[in-house]
N, C-alpha and C. Protein backbone atom coordinates (compact mmCIF):
# COMPACT_ATOMS: atom_id res chain seq x y z
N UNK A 1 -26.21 26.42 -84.37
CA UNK A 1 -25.41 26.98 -83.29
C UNK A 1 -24.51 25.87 -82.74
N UNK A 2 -22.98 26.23 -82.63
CA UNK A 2 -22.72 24.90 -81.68
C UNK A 2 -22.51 25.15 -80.61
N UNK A 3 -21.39 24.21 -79.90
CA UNK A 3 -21.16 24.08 -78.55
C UNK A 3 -20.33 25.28 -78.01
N UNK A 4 -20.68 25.41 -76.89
CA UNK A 4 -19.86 26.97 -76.19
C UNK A 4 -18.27 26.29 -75.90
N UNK A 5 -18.14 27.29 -76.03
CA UNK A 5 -16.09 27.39 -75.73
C UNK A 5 -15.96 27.04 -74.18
N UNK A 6 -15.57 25.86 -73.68
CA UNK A 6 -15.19 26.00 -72.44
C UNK A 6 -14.05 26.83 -72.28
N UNK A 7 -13.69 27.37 -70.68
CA UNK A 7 -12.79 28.10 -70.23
C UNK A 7 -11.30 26.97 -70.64
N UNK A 8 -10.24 27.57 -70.48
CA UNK A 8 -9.03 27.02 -70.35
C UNK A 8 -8.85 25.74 -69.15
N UNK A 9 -9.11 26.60 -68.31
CA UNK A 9 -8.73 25.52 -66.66
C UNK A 9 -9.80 24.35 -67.15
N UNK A 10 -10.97 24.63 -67.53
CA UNK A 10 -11.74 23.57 -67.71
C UNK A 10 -11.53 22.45 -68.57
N UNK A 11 -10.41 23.03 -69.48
CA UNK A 11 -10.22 21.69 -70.19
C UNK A 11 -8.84 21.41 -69.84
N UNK A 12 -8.15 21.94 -69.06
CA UNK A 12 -6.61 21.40 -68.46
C UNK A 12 -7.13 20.23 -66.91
N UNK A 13 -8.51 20.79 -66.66
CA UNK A 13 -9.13 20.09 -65.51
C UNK A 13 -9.43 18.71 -66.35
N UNK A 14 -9.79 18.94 -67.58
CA UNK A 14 -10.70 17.56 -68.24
C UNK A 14 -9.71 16.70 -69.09
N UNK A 15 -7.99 16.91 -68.56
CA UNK A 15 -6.90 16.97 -69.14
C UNK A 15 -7.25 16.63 -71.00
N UNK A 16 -8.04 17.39 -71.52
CA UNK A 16 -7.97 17.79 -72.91
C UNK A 16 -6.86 17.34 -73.94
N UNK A 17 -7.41 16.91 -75.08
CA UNK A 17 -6.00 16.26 -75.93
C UNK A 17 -5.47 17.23 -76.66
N UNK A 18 -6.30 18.68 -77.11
CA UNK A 18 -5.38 19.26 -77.49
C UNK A 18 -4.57 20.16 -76.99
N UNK A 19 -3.91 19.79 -76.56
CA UNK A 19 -2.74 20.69 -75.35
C UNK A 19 -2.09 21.70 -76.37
N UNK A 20 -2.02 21.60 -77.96
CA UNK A 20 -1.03 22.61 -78.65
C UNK A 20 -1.98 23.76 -78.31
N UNK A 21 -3.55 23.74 -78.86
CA UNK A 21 -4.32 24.97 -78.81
C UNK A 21 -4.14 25.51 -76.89
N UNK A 22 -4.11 24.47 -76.39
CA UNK A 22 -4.22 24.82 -74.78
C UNK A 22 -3.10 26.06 -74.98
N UNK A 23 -2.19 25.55 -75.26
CA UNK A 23 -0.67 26.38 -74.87
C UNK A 23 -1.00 28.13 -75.61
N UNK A 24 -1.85 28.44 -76.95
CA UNK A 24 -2.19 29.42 -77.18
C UNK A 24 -3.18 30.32 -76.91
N UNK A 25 -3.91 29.68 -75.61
CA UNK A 25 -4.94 31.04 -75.13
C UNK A 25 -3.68 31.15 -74.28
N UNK A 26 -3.15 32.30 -74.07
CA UNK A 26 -2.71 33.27 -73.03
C UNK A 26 -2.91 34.64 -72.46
N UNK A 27 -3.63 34.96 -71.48
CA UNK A 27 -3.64 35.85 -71.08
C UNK A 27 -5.32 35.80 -70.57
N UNK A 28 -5.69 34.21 -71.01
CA UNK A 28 -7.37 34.17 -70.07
C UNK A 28 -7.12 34.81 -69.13
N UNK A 29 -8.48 35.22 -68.49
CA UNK A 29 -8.83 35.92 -67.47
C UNK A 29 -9.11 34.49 -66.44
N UNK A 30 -8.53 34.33 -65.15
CA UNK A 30 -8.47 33.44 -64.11
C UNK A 30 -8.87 34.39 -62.82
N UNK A 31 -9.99 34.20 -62.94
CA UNK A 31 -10.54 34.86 -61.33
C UNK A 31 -10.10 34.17 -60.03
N UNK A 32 -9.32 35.13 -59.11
CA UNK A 32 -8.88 34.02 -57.74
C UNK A 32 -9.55 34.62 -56.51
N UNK A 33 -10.41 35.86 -56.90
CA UNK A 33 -11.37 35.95 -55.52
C UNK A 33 -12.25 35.08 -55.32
N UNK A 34 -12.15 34.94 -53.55
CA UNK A 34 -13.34 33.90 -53.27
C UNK A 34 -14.93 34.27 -53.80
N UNK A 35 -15.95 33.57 -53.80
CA UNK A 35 -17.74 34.54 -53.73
C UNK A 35 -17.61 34.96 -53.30
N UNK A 36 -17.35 35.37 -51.50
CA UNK A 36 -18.02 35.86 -51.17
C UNK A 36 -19.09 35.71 -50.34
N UNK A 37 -19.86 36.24 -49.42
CA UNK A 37 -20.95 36.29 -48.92
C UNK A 37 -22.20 36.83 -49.74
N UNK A 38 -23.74 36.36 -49.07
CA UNK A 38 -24.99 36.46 -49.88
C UNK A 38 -24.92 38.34 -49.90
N UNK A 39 -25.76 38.66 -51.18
CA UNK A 39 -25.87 40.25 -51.35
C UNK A 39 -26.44 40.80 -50.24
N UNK A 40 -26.25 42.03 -50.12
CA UNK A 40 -27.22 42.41 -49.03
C UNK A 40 -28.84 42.44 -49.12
N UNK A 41 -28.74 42.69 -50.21
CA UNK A 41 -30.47 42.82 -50.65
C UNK A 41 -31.51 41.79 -50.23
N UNK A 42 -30.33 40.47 -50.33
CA UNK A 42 -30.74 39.24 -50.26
C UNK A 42 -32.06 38.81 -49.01
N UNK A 43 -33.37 38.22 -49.13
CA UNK A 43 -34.50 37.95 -48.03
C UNK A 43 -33.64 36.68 -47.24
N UNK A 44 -34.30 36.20 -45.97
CA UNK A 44 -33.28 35.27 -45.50
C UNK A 44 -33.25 34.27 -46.24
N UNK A 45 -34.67 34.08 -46.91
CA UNK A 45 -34.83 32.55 -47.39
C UNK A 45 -33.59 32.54 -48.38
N UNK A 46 -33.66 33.50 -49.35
CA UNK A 46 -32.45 33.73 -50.16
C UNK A 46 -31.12 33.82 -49.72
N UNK A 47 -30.72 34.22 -48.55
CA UNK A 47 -29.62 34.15 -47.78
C UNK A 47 -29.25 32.85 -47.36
N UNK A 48 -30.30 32.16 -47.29
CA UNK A 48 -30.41 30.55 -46.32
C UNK A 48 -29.47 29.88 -48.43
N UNK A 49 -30.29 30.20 -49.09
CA UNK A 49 -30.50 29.33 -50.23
C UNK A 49 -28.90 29.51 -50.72
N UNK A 50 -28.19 30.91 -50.59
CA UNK A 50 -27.01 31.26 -51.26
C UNK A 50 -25.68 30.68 -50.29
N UNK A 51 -26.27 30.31 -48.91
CA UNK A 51 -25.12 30.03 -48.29
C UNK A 51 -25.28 28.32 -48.72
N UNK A 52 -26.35 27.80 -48.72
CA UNK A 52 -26.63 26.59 -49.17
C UNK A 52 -25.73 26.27 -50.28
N UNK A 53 -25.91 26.97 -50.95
CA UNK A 53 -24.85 26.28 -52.76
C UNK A 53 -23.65 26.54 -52.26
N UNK A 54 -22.95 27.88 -51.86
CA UNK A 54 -21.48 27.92 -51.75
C UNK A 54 -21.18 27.01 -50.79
N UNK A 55 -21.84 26.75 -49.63
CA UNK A 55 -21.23 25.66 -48.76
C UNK A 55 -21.42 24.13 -49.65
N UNK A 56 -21.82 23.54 -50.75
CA UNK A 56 -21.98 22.68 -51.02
C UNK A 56 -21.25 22.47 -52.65
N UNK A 57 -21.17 23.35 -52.73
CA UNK A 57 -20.14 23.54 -54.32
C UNK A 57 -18.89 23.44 -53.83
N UNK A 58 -18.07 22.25 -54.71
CA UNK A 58 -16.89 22.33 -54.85
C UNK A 58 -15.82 22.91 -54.16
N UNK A 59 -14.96 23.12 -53.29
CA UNK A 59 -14.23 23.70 -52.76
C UNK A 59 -13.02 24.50 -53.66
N UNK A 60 -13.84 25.83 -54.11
CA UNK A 60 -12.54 26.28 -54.83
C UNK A 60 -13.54 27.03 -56.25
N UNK A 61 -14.41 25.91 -56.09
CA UNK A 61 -15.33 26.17 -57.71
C UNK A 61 -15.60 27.68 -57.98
N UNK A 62 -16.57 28.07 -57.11
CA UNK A 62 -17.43 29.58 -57.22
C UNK A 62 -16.65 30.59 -56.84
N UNK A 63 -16.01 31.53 -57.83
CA UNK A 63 -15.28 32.84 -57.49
C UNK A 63 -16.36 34.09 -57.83
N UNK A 64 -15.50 34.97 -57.18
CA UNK A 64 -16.49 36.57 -56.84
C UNK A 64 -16.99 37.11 -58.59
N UNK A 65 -16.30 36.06 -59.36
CA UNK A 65 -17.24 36.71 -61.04
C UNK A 65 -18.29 35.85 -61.11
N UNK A 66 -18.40 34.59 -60.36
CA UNK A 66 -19.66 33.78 -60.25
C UNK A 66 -21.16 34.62 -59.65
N UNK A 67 -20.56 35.38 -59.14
CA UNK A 67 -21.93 36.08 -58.06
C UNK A 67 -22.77 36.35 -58.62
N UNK A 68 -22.76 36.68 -59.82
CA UNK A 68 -24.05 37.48 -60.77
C UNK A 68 -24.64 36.35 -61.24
N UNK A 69 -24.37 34.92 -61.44
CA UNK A 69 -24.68 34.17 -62.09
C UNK A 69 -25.81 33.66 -60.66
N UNK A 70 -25.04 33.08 -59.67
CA UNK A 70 -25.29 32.58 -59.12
C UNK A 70 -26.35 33.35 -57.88
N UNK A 71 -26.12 34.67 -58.04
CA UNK A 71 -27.30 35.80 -57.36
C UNK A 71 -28.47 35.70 -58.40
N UNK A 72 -28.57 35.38 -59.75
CA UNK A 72 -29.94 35.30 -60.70
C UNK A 72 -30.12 33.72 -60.45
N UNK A 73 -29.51 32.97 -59.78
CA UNK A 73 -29.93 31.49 -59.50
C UNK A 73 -30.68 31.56 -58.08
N UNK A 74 -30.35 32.14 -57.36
CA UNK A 74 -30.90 32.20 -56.19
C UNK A 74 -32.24 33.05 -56.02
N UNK A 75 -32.37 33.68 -56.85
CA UNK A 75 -33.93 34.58 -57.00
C UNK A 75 -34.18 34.02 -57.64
N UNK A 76 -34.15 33.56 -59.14
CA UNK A 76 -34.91 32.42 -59.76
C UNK A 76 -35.93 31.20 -58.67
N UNK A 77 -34.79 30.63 -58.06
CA UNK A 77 -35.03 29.49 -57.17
C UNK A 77 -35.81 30.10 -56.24
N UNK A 78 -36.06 31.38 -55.41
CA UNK A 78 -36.71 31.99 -54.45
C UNK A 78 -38.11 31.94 -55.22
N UNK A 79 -38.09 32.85 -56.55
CA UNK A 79 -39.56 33.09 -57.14
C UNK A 79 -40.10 31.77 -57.32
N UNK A 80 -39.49 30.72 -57.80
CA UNK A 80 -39.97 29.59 -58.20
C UNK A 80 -40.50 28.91 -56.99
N UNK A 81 -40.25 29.15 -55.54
CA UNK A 81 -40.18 27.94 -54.45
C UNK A 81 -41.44 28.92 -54.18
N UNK A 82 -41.84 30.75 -54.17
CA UNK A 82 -42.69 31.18 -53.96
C UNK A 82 -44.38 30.71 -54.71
N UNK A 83 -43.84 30.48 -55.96
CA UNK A 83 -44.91 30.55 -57.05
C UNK A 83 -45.10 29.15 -56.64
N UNK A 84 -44.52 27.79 -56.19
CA UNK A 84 -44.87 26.66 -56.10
C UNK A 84 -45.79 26.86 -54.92
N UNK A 85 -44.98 27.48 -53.94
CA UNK A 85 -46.15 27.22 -52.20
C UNK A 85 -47.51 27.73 -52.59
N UNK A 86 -47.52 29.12 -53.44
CA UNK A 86 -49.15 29.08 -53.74
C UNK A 86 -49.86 28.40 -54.57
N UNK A 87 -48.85 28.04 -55.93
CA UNK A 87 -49.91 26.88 -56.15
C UNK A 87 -50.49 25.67 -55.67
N UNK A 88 -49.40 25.32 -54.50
CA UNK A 88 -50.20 24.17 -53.22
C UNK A 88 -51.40 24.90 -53.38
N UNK A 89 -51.69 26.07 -52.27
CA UNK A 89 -52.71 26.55 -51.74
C UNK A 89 -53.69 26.87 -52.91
N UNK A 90 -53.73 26.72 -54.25
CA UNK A 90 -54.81 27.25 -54.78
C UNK A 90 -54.99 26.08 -56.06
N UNK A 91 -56.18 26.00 -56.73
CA UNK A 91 -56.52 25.00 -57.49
C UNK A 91 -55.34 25.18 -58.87
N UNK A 92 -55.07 24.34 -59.28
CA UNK A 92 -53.90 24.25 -60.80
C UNK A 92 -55.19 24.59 -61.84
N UNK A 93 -56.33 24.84 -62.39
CA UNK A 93 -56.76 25.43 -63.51
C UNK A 93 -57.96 26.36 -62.20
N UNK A 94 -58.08 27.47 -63.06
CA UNK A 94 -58.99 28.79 -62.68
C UNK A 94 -60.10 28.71 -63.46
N UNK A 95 -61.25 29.65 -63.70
CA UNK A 95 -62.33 30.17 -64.25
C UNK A 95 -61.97 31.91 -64.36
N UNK A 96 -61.81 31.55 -66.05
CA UNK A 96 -61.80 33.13 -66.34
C UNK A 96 -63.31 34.01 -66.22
N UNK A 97 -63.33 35.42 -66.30
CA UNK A 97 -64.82 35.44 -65.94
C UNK A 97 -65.60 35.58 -67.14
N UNK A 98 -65.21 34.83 -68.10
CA UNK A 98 -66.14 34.11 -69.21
C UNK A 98 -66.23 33.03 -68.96
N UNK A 99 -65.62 32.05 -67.92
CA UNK A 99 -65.92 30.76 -67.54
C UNK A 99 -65.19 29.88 -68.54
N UNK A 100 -64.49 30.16 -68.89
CA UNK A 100 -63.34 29.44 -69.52
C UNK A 100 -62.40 29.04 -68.58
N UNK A 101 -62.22 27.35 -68.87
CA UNK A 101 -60.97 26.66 -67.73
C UNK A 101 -59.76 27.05 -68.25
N UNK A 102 -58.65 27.66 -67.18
CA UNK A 102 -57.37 28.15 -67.55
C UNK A 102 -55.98 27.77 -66.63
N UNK A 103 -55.22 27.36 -66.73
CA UNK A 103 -54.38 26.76 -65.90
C UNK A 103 -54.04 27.89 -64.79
N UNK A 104 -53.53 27.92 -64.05
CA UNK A 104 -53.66 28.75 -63.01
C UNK A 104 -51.96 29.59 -63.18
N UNK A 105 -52.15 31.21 -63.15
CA UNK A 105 -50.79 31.82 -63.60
C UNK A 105 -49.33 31.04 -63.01
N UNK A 106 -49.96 30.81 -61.34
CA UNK A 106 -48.35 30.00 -60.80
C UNK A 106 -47.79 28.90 -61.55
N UNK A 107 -48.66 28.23 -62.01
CA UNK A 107 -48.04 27.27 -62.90
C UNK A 107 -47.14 27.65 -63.97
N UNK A 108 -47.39 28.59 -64.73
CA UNK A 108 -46.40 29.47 -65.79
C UNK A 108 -45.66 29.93 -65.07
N UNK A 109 -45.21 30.88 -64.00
CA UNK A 109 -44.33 31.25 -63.02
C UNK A 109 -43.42 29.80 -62.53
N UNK A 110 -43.76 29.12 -62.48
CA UNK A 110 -42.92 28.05 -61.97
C UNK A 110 -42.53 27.29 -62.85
N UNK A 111 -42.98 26.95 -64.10
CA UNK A 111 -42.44 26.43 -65.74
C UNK A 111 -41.25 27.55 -65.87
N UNK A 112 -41.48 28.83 -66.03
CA UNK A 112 -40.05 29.46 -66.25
C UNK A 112 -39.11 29.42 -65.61
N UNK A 113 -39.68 29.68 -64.16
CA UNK A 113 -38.29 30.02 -63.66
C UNK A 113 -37.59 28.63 -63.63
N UNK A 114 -38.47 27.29 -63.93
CA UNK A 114 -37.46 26.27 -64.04
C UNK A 114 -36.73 26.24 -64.90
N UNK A 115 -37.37 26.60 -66.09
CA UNK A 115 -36.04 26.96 -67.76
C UNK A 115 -34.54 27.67 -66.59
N UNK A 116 -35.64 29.04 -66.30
CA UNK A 116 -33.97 29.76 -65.81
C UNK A 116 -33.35 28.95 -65.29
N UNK A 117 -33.48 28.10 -64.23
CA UNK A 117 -32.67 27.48 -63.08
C UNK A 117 -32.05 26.29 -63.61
N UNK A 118 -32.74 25.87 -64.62
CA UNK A 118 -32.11 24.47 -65.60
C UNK A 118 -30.74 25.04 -66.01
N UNK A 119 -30.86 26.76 -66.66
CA UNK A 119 -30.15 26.70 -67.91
C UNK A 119 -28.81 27.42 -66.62
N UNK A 120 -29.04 27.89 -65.56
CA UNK A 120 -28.27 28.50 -64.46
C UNK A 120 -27.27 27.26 -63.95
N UNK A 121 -27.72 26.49 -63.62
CA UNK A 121 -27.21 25.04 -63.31
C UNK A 121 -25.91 24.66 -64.02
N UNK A 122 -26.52 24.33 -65.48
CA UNK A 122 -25.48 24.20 -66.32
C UNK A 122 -24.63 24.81 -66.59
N UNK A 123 -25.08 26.47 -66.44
CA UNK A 123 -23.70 27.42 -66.50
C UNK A 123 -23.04 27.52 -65.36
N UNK A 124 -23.24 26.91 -63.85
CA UNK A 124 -22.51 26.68 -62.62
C UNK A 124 -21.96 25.72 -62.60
N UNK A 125 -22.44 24.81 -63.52
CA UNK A 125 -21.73 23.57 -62.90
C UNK A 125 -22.35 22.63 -62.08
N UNK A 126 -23.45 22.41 -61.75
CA UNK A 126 -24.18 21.89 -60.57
C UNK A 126 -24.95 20.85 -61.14
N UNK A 127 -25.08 20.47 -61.95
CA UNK A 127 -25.95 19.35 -62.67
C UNK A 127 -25.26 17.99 -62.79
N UNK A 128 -25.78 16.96 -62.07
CA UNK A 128 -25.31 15.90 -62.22
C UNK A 128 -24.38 15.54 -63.73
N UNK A 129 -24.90 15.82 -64.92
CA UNK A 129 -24.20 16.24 -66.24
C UNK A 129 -22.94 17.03 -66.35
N UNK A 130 -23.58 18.19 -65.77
CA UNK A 130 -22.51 19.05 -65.56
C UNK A 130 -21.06 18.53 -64.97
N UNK A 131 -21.61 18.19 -63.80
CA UNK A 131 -20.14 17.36 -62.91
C UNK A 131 -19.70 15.98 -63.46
N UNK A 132 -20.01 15.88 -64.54
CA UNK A 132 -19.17 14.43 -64.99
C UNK A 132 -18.15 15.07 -65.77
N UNK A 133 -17.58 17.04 -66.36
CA UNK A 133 -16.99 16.94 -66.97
C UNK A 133 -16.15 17.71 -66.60
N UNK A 134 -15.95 17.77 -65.05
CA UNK A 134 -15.47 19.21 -64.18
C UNK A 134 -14.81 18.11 -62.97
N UNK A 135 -13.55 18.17 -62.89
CA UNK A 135 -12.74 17.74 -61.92
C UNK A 135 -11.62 18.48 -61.04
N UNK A 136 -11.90 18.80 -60.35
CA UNK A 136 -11.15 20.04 -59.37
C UNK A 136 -9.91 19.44 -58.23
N UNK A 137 -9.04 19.75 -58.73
CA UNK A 137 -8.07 19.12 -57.59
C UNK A 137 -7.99 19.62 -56.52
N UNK A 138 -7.96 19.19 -55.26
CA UNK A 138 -7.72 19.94 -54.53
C UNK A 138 -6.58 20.63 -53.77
N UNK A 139 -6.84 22.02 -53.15
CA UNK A 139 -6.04 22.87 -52.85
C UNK A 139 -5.12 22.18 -51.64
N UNK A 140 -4.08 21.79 -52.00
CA UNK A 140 -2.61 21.45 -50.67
C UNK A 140 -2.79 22.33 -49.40
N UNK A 141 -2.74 22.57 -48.53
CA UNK A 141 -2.81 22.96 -47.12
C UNK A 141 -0.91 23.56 -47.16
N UNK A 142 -1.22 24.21 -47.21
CA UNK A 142 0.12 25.06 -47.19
C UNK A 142 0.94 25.02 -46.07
N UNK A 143 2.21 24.30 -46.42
CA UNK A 143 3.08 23.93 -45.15
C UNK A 143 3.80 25.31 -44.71
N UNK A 144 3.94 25.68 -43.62
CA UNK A 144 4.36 27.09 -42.94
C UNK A 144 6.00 26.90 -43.40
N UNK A 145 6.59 25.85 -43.63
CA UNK A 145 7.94 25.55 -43.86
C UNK A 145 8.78 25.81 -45.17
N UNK A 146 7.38 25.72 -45.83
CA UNK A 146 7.25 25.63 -47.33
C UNK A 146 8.48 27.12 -47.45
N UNK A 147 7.90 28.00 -47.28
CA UNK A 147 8.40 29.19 -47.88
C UNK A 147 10.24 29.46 -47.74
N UNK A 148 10.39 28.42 -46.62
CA UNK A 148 12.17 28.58 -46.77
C UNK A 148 12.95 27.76 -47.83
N UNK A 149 12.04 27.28 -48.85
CA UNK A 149 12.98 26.10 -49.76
C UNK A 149 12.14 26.31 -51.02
N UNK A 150 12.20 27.81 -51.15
CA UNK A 150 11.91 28.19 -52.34
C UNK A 150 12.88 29.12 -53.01
């Protein structure tokens, strides 16, 4: 299997050497809605967690086609922070009732949902890795004057 196709902007962001292929995707899809606010469905902790990333991501990064990604990152991260607090509270291996030692289920609950949240990361952008290959310029503050000397 190889490497996934980055988006366009992402490699005009990573100013990319091949600019001929650049010039022939036309007609990518460029999302310019903002996220957004947390779903409604959302518990607070999850509300707390979703305003957490958009206020801390990139200014500009996360648009309203991000939400699905980043709404299965935030329940990931909820189940996972759930399944961790009880395994505080309860021993890491059990007794099955054949008396066989067995690691305790939260521990598997919290091994996955870290896969998910690893592999969520990387598809956001949020991984120390991630951000060495993602450079976002930032948005000019729009002069009110601007519009007569166009």
């Amino acid at each position: 299997m190889g490497r996934r196709k980055k988006p366009t902007n992402l490699k005009l962001i990573e100013n990319s050497r091949d600019r001929r292929h650049l010039m022939l995707i036309k007609g990518e899809p460029l999302p310019s809605t903002p996220i957004g606010s947390a779903p409604a469905h959302f518990s607070l902790e999850e509300r707390a967690t979703w305003d957490d990333v958009v206020e801390n991501a990139p200014r500009g990064m996360l648009k309203a086609l991000d939400r699905y990604v980043l709404e299965a990152f935030v329940e990931a991260w909820e189940t996972r922070r759930q399944a961790q607090e009880k395994l505080r509270r309860s021993p890491m291996v059990i007794r099955t009732p054949s008396g066989s030692a067995v690691p305790s289920p939260y521990v598997r609950i919290v091994n996955q949902q870290t896969v998910i949240i690893k592999s969520l990361i990387a598809e956001l952008g949020f991984s120390p890795a991630a951000r060495t290959s993602i450079a976002i310029e930032e948005e000019p503050d729009e002069d009110p004057t601007d519009r007569f000397f166009r």
